[in-house]
C-alpha atoms as a PDB file:
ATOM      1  CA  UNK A   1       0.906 -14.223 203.955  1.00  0.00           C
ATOM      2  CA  UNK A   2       0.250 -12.553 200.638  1.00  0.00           C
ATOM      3  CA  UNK A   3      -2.007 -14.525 197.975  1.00  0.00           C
ATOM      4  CA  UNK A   4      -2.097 -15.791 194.342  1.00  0.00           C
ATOM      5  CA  UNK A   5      -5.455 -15.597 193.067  1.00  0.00           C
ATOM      6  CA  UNK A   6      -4.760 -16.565 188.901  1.00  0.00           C
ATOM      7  CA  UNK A   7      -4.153 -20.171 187.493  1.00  0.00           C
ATOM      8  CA  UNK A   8      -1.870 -17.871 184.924  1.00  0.00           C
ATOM      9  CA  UNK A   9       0.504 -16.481 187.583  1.00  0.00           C
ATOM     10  CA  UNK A  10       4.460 -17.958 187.097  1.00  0.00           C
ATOM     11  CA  UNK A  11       4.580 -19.658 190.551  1.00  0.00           C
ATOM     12  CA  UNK A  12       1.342 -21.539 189.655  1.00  0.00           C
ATOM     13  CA  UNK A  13       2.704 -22.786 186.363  1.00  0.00           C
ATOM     14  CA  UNK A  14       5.787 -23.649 187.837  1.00  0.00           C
ATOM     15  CA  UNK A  15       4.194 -25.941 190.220  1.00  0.00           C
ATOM     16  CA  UNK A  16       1.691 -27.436 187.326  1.00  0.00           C
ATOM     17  CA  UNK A  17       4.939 -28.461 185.386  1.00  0.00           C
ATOM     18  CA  UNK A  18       6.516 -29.860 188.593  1.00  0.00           C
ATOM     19  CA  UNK A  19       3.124 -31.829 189.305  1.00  0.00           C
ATOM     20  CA  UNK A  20       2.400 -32.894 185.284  1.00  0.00           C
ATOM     21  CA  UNK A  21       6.325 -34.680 184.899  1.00  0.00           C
ATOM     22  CA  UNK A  22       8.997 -35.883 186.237  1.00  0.00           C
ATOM     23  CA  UNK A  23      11.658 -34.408 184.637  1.00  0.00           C
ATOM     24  CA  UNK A  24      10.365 -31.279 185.330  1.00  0.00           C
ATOM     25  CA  UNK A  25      12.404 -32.039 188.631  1.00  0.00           C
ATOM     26  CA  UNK A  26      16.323 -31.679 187.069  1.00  0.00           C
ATOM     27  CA  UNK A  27      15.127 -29.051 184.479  1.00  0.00           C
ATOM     28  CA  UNK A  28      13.798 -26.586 186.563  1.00  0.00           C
ATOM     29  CA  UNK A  29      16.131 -27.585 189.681  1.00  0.00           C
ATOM     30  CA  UNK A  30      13.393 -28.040 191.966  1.00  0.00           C
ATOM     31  CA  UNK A  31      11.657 -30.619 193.438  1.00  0.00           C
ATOM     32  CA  UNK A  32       7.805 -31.081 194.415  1.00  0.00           C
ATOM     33  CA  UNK A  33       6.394 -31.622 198.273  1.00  0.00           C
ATOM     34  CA  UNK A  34       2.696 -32.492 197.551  1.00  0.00           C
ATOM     35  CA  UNK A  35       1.352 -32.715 201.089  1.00  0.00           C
ATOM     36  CA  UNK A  36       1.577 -31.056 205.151  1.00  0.00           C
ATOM     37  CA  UNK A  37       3.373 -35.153 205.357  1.00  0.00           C
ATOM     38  CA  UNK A  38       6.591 -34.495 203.177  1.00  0.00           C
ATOM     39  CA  UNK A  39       6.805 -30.936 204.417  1.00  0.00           C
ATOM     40  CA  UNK A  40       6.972 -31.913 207.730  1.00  0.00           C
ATOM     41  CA  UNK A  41       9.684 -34.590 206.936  1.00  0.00           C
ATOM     42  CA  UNK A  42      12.017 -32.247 205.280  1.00  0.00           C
ATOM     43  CA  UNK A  43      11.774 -29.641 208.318  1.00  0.00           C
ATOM     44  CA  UNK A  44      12.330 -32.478 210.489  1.00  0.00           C
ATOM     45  CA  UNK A  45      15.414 -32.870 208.158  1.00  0.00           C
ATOM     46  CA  UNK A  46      17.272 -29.274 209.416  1.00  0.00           C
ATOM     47  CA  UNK A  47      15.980 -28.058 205.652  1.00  0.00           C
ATOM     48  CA  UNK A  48      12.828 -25.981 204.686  1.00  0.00           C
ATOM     49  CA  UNK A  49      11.405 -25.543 201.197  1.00  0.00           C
ATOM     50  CA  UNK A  50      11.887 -22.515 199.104  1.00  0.00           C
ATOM     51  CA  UNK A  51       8.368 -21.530 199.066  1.00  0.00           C
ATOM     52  CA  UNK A  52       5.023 -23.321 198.442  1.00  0.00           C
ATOM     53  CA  UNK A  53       0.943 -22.468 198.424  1.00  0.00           C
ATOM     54  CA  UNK A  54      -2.017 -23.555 201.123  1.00  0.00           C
ATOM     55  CA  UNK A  55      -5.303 -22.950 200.858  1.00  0.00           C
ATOM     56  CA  UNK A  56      -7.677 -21.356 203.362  1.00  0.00           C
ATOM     57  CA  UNK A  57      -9.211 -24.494 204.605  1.00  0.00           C
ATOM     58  CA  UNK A  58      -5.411 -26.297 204.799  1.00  0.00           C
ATOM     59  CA  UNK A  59      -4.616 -23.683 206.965  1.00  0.00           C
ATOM     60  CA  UNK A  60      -7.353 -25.033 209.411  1.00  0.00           C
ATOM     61  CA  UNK A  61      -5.408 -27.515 210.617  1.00  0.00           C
ATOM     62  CA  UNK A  62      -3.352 -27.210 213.333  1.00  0.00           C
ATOM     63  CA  UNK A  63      -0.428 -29.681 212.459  1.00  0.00           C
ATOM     64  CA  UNK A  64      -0.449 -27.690 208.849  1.00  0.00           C
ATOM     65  CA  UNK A  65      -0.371 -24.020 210.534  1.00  0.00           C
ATOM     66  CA  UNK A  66       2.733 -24.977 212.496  1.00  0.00           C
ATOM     67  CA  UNK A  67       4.739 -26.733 209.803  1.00  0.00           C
ATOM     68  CA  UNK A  68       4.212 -22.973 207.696  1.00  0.00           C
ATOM     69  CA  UNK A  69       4.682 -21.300 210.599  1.00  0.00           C
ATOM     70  CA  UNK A  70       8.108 -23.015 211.404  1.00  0.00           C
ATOM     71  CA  UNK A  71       8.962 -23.308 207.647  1.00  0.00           C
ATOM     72  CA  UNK A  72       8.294 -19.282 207.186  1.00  0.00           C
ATOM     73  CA  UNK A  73      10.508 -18.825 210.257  1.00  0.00           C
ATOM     74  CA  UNK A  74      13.746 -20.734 208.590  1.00  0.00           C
ATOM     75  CA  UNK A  75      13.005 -18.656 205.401  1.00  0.00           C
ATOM     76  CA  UNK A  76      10.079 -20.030 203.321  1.00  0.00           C
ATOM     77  CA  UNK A  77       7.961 -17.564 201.550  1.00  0.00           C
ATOM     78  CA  UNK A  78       4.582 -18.990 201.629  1.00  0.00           C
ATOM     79  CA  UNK A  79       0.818 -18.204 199.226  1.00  0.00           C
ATOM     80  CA  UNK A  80      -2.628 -18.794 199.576  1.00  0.00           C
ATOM     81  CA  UNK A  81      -4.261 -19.681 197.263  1.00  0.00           C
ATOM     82  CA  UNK A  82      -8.157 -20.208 196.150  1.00  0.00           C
ATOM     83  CA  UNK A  83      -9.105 -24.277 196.439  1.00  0.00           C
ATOM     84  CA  UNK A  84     -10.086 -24.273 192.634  1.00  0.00           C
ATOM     85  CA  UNK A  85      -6.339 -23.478 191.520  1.00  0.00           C
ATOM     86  CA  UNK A  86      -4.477 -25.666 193.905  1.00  0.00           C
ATOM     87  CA  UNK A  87      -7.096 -28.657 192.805  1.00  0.00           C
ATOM     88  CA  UNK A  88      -5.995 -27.545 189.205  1.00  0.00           C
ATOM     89  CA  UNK A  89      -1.942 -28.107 189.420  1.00  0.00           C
ATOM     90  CA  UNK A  90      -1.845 -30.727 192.503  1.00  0.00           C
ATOM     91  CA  UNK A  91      -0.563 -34.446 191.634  1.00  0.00           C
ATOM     92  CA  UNK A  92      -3.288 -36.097 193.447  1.00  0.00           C
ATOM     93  CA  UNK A  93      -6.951 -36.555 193.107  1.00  0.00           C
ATOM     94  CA  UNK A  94      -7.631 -35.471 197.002  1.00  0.00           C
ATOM     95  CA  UNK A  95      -4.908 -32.934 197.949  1.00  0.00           C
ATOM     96  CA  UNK A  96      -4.235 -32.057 201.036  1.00  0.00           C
ATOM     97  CA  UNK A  97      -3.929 -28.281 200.534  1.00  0.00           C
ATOM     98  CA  UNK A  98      -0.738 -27.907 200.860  1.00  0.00           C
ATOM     99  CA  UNK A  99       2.327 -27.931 198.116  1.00  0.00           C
ATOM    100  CA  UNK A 100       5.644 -26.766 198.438  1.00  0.00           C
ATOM    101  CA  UNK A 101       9.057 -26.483 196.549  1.00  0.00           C
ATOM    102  CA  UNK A 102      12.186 -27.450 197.377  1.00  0.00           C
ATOM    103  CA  UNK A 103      15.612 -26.798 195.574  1.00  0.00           C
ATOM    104  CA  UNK A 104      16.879 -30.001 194.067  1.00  0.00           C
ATOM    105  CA  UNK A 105      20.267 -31.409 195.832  1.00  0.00           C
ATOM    106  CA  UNK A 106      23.073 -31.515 193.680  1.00  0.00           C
ATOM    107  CA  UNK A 107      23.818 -34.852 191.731  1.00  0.00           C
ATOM    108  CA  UNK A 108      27.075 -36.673 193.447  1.00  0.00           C
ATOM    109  CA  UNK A 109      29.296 -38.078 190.869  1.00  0.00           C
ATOM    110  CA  UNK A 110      29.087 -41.961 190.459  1.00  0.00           C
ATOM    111  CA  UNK A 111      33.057 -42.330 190.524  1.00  0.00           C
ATOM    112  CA  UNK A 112      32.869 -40.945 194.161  1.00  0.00           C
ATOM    113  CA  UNK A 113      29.801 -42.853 195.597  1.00  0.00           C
ATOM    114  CA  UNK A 114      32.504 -45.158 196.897  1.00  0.00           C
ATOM    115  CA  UNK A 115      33.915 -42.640 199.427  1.00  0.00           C
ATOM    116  CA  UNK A 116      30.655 -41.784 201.076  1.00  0.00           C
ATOM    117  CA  UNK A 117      29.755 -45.243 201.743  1.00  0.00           C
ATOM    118  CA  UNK A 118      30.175 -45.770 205.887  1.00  0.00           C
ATOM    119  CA  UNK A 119      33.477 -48.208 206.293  1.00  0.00           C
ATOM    120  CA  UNK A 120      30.436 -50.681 207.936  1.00  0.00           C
ATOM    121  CA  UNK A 121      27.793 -49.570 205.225  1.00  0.00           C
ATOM    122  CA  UNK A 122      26.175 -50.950 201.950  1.00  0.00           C
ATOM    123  CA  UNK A 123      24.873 -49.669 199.431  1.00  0.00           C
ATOM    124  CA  UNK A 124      21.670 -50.484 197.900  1.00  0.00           C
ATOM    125  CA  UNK A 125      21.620 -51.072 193.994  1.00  0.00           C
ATOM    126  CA  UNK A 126      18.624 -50.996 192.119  1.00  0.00           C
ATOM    127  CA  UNK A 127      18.670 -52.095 188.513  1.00  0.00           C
ATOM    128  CA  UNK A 128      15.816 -50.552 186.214  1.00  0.00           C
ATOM    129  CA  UNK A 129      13.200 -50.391 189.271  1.00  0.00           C
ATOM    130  CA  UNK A 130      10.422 -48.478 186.792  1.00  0.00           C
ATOM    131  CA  UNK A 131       7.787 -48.512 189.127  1.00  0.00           C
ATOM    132  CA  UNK A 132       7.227 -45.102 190.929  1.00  0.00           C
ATOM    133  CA  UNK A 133       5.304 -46.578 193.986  1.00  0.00           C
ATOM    134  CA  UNK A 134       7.822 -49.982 193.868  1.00  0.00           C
ATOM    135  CA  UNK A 135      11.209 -47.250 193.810  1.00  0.00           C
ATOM    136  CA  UNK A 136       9.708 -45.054 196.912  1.00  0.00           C
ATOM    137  CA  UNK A 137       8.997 -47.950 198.906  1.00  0.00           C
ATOM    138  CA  UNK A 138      12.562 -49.321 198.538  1.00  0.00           C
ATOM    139  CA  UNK A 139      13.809 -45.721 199.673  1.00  0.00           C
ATOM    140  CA  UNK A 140      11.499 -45.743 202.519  1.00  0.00           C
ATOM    141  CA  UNK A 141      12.898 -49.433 203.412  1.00  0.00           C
ATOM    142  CA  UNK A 142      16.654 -48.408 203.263  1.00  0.00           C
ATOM    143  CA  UNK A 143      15.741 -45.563 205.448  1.00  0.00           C
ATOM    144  CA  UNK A 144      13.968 -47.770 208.092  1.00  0.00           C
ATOM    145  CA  UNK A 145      17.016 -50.297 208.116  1.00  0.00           C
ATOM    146  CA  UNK A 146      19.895 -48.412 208.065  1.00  0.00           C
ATOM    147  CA  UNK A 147      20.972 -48.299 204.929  1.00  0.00           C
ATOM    148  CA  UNK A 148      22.599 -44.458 203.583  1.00  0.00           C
ATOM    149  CA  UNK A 149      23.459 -44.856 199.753  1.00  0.00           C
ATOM    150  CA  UNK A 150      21.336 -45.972 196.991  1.00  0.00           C
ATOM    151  CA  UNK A 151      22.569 -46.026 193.649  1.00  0.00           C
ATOM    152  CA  UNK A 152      20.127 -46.338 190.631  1.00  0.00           C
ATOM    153  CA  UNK A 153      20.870 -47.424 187.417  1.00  0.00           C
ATOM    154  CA  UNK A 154      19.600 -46.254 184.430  1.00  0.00           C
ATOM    155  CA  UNK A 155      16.112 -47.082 183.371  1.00  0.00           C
ATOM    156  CA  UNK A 156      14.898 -46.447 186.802  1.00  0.00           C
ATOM    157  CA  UNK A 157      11.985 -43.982 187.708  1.00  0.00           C
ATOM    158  CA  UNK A 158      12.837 -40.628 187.965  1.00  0.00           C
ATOM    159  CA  UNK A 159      13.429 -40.443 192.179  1.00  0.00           C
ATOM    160  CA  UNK A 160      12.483 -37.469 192.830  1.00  0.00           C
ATOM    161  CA  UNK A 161       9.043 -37.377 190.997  1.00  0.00           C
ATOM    162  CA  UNK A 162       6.239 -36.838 193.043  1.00  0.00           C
ATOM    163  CA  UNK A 163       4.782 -40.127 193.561  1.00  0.00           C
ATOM    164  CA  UNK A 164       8.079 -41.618 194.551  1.00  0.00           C
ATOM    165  CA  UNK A 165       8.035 -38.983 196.886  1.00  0.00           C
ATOM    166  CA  UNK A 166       4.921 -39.788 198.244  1.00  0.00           C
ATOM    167  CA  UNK A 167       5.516 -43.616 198.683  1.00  0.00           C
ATOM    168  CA  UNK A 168       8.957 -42.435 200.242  1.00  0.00           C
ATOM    169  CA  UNK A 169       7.581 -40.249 202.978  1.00  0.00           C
ATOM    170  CA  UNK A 170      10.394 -38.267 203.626  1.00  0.00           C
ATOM    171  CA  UNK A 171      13.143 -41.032 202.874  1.00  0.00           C
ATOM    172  CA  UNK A 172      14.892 -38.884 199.832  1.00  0.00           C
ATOM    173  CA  UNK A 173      16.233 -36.455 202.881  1.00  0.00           C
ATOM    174  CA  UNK A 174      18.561 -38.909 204.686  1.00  0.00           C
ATOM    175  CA  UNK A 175      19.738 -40.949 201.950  1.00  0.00           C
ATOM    176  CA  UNK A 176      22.340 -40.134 199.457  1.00  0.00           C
ATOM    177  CA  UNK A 177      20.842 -41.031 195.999  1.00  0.00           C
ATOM    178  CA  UNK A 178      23.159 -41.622 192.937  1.00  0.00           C
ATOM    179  CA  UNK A 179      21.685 -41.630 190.043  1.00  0.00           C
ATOM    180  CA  UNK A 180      22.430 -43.651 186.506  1.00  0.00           C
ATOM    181  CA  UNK A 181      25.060 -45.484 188.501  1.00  0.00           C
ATOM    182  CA  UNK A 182      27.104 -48.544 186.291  1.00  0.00           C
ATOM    183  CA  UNK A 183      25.898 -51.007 188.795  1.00  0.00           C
ATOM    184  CA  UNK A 184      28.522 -53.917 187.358  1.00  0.00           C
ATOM    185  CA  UNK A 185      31.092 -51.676 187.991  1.00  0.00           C
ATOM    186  CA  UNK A 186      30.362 -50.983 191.463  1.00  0.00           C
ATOM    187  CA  UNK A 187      29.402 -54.759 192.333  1.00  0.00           C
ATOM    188  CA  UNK A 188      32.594 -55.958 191.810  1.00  0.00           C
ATOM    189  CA  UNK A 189      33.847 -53.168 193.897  1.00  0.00           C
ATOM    190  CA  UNK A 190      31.723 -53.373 196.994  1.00  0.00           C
ATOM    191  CA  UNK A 191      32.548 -57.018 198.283  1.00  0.00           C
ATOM    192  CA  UNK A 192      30.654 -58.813 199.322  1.00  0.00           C
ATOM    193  CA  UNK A 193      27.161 -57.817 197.083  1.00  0.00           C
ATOM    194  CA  UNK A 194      24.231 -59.931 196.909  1.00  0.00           C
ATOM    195  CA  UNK A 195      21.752 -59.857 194.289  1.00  0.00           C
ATOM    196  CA  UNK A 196      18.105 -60.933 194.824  1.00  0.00           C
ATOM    197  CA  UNK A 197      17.512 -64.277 192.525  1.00  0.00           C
ATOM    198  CA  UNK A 198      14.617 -65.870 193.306  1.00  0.00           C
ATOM    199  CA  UNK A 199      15.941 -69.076 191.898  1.00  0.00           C
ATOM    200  CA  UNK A 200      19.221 -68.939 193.636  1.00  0.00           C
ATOM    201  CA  UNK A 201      19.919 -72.190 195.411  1.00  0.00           C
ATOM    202  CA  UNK A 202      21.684 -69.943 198.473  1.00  0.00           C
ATOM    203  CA  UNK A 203      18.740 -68.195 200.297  1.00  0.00           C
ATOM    204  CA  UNK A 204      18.965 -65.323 202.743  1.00  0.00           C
ATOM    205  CA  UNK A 205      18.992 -67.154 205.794  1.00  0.00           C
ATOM    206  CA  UNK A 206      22.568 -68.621 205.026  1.00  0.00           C
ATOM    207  CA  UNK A 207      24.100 -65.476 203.797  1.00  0.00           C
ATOM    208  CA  UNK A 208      26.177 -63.249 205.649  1.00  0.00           C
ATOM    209  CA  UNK A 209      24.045 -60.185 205.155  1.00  0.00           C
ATOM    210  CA  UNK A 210      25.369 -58.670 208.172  1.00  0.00           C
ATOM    211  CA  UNK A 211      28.501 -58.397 205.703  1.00  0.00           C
ATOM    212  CA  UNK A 212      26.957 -57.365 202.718  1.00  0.00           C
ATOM    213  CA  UNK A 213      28.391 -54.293 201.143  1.00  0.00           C
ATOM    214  CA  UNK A 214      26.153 -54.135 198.626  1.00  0.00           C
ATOM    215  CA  UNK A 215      22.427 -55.566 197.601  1.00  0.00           C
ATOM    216  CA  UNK A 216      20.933 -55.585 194.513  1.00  0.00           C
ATOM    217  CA  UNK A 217      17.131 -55.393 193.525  1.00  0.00           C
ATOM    218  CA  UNK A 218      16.329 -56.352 189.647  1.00  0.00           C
ATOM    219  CA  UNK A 219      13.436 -54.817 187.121  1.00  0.00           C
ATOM    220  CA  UNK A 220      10.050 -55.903 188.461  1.00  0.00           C
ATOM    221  CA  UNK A 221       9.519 -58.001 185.196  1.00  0.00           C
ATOM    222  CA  UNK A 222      12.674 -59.356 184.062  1.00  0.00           C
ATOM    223  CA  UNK A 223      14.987 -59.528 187.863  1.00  0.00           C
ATOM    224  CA  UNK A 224      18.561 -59.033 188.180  1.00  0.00           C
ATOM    225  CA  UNK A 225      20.280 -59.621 184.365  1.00  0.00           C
ATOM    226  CA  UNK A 226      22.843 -61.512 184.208  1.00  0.00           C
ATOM    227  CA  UNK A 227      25.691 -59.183 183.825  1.00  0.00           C
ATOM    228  CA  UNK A 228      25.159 -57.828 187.210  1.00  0.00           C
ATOM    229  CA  UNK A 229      24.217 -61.211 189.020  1.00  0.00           C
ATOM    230  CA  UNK A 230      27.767 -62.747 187.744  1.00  0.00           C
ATOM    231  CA  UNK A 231      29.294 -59.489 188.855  1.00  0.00           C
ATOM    232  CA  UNK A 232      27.753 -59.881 192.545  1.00  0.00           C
ATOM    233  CA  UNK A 233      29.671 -61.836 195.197  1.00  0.00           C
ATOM    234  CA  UNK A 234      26.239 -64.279 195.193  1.00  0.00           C
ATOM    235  CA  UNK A 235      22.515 -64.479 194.010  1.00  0.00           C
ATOM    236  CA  UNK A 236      20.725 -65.473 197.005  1.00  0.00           C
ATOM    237  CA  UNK A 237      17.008 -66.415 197.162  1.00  0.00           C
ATOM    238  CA  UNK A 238      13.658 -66.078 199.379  1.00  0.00           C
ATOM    239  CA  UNK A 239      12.713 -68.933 200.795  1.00  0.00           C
ATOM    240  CA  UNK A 240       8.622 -69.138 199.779  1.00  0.00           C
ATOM    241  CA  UNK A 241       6.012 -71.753 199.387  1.00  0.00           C
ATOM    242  CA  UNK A 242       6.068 -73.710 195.991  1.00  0.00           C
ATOM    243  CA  UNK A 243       2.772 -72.284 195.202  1.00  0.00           C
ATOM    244  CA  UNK A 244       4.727 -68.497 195.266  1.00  0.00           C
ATOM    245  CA  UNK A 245       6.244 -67.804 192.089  1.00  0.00           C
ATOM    246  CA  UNK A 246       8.145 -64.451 192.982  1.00  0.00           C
ATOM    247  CA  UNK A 247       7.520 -61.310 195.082  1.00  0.00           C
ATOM    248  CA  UNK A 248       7.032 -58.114 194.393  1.00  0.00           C
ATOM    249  CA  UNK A 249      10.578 -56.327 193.876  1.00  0.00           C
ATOM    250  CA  UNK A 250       9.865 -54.007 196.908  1.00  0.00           C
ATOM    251  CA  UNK A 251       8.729 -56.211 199.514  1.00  0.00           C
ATOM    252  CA  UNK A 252      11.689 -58.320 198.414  1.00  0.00           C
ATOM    253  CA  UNK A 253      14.065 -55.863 198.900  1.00  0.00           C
ATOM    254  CA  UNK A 254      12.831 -54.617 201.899  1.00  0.00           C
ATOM    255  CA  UNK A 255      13.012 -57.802 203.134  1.00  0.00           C
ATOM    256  CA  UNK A 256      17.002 -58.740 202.468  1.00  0.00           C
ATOM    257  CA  UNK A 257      17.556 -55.158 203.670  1.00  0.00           C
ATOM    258  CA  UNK A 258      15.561 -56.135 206.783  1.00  0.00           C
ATOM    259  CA  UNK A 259      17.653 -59.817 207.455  1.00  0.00           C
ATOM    260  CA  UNK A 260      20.468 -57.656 207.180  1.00  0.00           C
ATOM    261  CA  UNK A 261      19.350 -54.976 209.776  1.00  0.00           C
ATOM    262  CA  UNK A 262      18.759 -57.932 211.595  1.00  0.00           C
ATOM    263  CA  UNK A 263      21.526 -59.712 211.548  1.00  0.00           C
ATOM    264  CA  UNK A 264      23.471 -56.837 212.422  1.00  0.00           C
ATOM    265  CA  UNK A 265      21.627 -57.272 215.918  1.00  0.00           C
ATOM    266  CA  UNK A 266      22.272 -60.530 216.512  1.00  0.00           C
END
């Protein structure tokens, strides 16, 4: 494994930029693994990162010398480098040593998310989510239920930043993610679609989820807007006590995405 020693050498700033913002990601066509976690999950994936840095003491660890080891074997090229200069560029206060790149998929086209939609699927649609950690926990939840597509408006955080990444854990690399998708557009195509109103008289447990071809999560602060909740099939609600104003947009999309994985069962 050769080494980088300087903060000034190219790789290193190309992984500071990747770390410091978000759309670093589309400019540079790369996106950033912080972590032995997120490596691991994209070589469980088939895929392996371009290349990426470790430090001496990362490469301690047993679970981290087999993930390089495996990743260098399917093609990676990987660096040490000194502690000081991977605690200079890395996203995270306490980094796990370990930080890797990986060439960013190629955007699908809106006007074809349609066709890659399983004939039994639905599609997740998430309207302004702005919250990094809110975004990669929705991910993670479509992942863990079942669900393949997820189409973003725009307004949403940038999904392949680092810290939805994080909060994903490895989600991005089984889902197909569209991007600045006109969610009206596509409600009134995937029927039935249910949008998550919290003051929706229908609530969850008397909708056909096990239907639904589409579910839509609203902006943490403002909800669904109106244009896309008339464009839905229904606006459905979570039953809570009256002392419960609203939830928090991830747990309640995780949890319609979850009474639909369950319903499915039934």
């Amino acid at each position: 494994m050769k080494t980088i020693q300087s903060r000034d050498n190219p790789r290193i700033r190309q992984l500071a930029k990747l770390s410091q913002s978000p759309r670093e990601t589309k400019k540079q066509g790369f996106v950033l693994l912080d972590g032995v976690h997120l490596l691991k999950a994209l070589l469980d994936s088939e895929r392996h990162p371009a290349w990426g840095v470790v430090t001496e003491t990362a490469m301690q660890k047993e679970e981290i010398r087999e993930a390089i080891a495996l990743s260098e074997a399917r093609g990676s090229e990987w660096f040490e480098v000194p502690e000081t200069v991977l605690m200079s560029i890395a996203p995270t206060e306490h980094p796990s040593g370990v930080l890797a790149v990986w060439p960013h998929p190629n955007v699908t086209p809106s006007e074809s998310l349609l066709n890659q939609i399983p004939k039994e699927g639905c599609v997740l649609m998430l309207e302004e989510i702005q919250d990094p950690g809110n975004l990669g926990t929705l991910l993670r939840s479509a992942q863990a239920s079942g669900i393949q597509c997820v189409a973003l408006s725009e307004g949403c955080a940038e999904p392949w930043a680092p810290k939805v990444m994080r909060a994903a854990m490895g989600a991005h690399f089984y889902l197909n993610l569209i991007e600045k998708v006109d969610l009206i557009s596509l409600a009134q195509t995937c029927i039935p679609s249910y949008a998550a109103c919290g003051e929706a008289k229908q609530n969850i447990w008397q909708s056909p989820l096990s239907e639904a071809r589409g579910i839509a999560i609203g902006n943490e602060g403002s909800g669904i807007s109106l244009a896309l909740r008339q464009s839905c099939s229904a606006c459905i609600a979570i039953p809570m006590t009256a002392s419960c104003e609203s939830l928090n947009a991830a747990i309640a999309g995780s949890v319609l995405m979850f009474e639909r994985c369950r319903q499915l069962a039934v």
